[in-house]
Protein backbone atom coordinates (compact mmCIF):
# COMPACT_ATOMS: atom_id res chain seq x y z
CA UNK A 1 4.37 -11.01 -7.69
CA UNK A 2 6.76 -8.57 -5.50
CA UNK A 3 8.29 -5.87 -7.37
CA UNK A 4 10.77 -4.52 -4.09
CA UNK A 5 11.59 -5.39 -0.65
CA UNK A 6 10.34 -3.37 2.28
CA UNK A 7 13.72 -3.38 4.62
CA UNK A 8 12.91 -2.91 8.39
CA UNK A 9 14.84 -2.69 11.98
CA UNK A 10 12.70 -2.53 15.57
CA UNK A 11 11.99 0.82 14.45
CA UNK A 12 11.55 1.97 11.04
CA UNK A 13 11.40 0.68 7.20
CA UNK A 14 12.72 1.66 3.59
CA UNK A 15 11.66 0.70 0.27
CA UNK A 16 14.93 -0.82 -1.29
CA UNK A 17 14.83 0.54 -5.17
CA UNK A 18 17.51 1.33 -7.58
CA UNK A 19 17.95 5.00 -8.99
CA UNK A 20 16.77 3.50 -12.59
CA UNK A 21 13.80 2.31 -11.14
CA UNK A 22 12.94 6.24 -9.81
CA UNK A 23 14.11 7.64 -13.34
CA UNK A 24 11.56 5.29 -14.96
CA UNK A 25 8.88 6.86 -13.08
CA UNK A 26 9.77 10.24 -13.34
CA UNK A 27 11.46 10.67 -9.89
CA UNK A 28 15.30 11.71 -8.71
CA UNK A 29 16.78 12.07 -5.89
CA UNK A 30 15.52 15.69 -5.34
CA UNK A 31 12.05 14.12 -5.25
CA UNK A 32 12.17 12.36 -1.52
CA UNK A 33 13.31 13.61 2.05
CA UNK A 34 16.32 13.63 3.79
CA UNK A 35 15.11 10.83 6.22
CA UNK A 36 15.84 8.28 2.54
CA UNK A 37 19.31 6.83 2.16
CA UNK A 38 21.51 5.94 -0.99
CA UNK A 39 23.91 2.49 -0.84
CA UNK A 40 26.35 1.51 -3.60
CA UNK A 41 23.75 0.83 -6.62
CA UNK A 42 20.36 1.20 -4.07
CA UNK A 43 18.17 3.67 -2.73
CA UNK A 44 16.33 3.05 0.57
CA UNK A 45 13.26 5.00 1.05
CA UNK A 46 11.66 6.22 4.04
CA UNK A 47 8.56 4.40 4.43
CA UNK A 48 6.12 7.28 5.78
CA UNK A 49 7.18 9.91 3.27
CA UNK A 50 9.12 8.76 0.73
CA UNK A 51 6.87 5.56 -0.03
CA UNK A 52 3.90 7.49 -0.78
CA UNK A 53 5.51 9.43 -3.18
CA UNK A 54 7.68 6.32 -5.06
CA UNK A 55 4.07 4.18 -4.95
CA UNK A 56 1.74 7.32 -6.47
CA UNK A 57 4.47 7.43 -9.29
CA UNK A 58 4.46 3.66 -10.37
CA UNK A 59 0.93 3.89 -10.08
CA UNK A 60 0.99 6.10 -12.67
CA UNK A 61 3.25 4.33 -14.55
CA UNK A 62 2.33 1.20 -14.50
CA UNK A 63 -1.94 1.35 -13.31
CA UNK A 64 -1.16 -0.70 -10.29
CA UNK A 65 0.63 0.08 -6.92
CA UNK A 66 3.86 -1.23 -6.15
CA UNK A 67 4.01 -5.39 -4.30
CA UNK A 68 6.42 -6.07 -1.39
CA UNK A 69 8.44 -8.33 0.24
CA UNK A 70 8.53 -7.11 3.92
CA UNK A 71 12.34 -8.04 5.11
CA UNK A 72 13.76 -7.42 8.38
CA UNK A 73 17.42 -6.39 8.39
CA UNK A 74 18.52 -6.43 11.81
CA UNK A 75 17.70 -6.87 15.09
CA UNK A 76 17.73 -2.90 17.05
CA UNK A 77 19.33 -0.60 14.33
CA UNK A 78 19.72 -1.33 10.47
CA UNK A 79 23.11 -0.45 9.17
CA UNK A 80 21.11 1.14 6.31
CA UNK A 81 21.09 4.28 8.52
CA UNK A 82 24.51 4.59 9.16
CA UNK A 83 24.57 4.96 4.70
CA UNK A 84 24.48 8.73 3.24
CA UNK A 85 21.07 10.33 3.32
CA UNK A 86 19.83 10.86 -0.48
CA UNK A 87 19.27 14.77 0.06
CA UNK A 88 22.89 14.63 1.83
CA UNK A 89 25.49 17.67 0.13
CA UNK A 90 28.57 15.22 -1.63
CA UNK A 91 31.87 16.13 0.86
CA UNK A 92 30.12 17.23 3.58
CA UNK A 93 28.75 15.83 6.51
CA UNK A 94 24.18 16.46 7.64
CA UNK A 95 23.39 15.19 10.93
CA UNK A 96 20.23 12.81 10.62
CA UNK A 97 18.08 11.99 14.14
CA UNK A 98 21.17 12.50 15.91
CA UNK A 99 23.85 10.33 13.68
CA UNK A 100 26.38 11.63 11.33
CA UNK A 101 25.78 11.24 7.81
CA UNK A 102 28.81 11.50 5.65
CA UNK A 103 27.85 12.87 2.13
């Protein structure tokens, strides 16, 4: 059984979730790092903080951790970090690891 899909490039990985699957654990936006980004209707979360924190919550929840399909997106960079970092102010720009993040 695989409840999400663990996204990765060559260098890093994010948890793909949607924002009602954080409210049904208790968790928003305010809840995870900076280095987590937010698509159209998904949330990508940053595998060595932001994981932790999503898995300890469904555990919780639902007495089991969280299952995974492991998925890789590209080949050298995933366009998932060129997407607006979660923590990101709306209308103005953060610079992540030395890209610009458009809030």
């Amino acid at each position: 059984m695989t409840d999400f899909r663990m996204l990765s490039d060559a260098d890093h990985s994010w948890l793909e979730v949607t924002p009602g699957d954080c409210k049904d654990i208790g968790l928003s936006r305010e809840d995870f790092t900076p280095y987590s980004y937010e698509g159209v209707s998904r949330w990508f979360l940053d595998e060595d903080q932001d994981v932790p924190t999503f898995n300890a919550a469904f555990k919780a929840r639902h007495g089991r951790g969280i299952a995974v399909e492991f998925v890789n997106v590209a080949g050298q960079r995933s366009p998932i970090r060129l997407m607006p970092s979660l923590r990101a102010q709306r209308g103005r720009s953060q610079t992540h690891k030395g890209e610009l993040i458009w809030g």
